[in-house]
Protein backbone atom coordinates (compact mmCIF):
# COMPACT_ATOMS: atom_id res chain seq x y z
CA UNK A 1 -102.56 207.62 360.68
CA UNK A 2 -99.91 210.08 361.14
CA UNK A 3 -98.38 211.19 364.25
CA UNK A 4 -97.75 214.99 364.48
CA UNK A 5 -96.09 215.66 368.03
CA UNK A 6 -94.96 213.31 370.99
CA UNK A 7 -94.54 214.82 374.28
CA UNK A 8 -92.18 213.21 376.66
CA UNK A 9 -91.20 213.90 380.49
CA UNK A 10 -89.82 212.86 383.31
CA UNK A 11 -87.68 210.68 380.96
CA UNK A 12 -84.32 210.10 381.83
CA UNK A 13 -82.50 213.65 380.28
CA UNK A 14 -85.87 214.59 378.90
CA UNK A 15 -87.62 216.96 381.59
CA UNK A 16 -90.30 217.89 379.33
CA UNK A 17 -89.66 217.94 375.75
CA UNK A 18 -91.62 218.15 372.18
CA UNK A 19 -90.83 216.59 369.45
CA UNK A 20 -92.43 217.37 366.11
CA UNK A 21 -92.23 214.90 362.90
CA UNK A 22 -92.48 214.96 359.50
CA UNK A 23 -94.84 212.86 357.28
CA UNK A 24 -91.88 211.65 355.58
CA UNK A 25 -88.80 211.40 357.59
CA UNK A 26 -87.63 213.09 360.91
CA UNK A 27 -84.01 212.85 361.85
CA UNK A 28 -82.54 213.89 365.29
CA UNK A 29 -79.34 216.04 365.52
CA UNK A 30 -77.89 217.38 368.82
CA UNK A 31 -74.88 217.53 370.29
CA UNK A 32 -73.46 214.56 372.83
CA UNK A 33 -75.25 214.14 375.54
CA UNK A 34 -78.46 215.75 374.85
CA UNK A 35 -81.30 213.61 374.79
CA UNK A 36 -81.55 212.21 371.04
CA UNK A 37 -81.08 208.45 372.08
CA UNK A 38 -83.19 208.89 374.95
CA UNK A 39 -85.84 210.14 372.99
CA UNK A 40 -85.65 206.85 370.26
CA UNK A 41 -85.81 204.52 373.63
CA UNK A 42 -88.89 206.49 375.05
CA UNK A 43 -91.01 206.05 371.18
CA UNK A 44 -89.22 202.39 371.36
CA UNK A 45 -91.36 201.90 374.81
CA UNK A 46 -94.03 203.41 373.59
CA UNK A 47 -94.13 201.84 370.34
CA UNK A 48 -92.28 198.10 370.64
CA UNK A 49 -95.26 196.42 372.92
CA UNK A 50 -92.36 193.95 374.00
CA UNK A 51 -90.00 196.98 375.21
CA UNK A 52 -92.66 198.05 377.64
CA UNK A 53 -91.17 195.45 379.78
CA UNK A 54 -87.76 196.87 380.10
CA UNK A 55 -88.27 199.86 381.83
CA UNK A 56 -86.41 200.60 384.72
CA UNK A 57 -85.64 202.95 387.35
CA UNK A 58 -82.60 204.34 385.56
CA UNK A 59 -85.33 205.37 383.21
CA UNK A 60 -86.69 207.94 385.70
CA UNK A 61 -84.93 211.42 385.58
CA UNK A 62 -82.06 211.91 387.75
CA UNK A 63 -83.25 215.03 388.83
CA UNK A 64 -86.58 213.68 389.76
CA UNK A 65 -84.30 211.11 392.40
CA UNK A 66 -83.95 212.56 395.46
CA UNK A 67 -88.01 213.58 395.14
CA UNK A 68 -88.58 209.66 394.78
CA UNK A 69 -86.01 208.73 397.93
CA UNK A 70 -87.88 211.07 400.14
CA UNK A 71 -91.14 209.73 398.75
CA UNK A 72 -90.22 206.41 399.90
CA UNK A 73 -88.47 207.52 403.20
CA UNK A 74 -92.01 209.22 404.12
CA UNK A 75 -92.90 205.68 403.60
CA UNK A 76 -91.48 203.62 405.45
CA UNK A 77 -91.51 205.91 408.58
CA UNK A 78 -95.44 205.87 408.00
CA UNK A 79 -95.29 202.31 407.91
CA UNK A 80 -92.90 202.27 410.77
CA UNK A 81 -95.38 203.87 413.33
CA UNK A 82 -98.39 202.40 412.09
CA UNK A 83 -99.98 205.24 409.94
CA UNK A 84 -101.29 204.70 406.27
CA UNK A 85 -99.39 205.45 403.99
CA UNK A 86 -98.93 209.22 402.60
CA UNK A 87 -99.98 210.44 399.08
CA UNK A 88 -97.31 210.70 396.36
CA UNK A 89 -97.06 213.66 394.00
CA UNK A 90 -95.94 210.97 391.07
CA UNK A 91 -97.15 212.23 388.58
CA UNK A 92 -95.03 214.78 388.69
CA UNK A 93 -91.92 212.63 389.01
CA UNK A 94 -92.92 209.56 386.84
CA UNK A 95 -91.90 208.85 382.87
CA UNK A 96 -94.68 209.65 380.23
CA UNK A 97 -94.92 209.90 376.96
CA UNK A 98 -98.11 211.94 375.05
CA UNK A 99 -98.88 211.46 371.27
């Protein structure tokens, strides 16, 4: 089996991002700072059953933060006055990874 594309999001630098490879050999050049690493972890995850485990929630996109705060603010107050608890948007906010 051969693996065309991987899509990854949400994913630490890696808003939404494509990544084609080769059938032989696929090598990732960028500049510092720009997502290659965090694109090796993400297949590592995704790949390595025993990495699954090490996800964390420096893992989720800094942008994506304050959307996850407020998330969990809404909440709390919720649980504060007694109401059930408000639907999330997460998918929109949470890691993935598409092969």
């Amino acid at each position: 089996m051969h693996i065309d594309f991987v899509e990854i999001a949400n994913f630490r630098k890696l808003i939404n991002v494509r990544i084609g490879l080769s059938k032989e050999k696929t090598v990732f050049v960028g500049a510092n700072n720009s997502g290659k690493s965090s694109a090796m972890l993400a297949l590592r995850y995704f790949l390595v059953e025993r990495e699954r485990k090490n996800i964390s929630f420096n893992d989720f996109s800094l942008t994506h933060w304050p959307a996850i705060n407020a998330m969990g603010e809404s909440w709390t107050e919720a649980k504060a006055a007694g109401e059930e608890i408000p639907a999330s948007n997460w998918h929109a906010v949470v890691p993935f990874i598409d092969v």
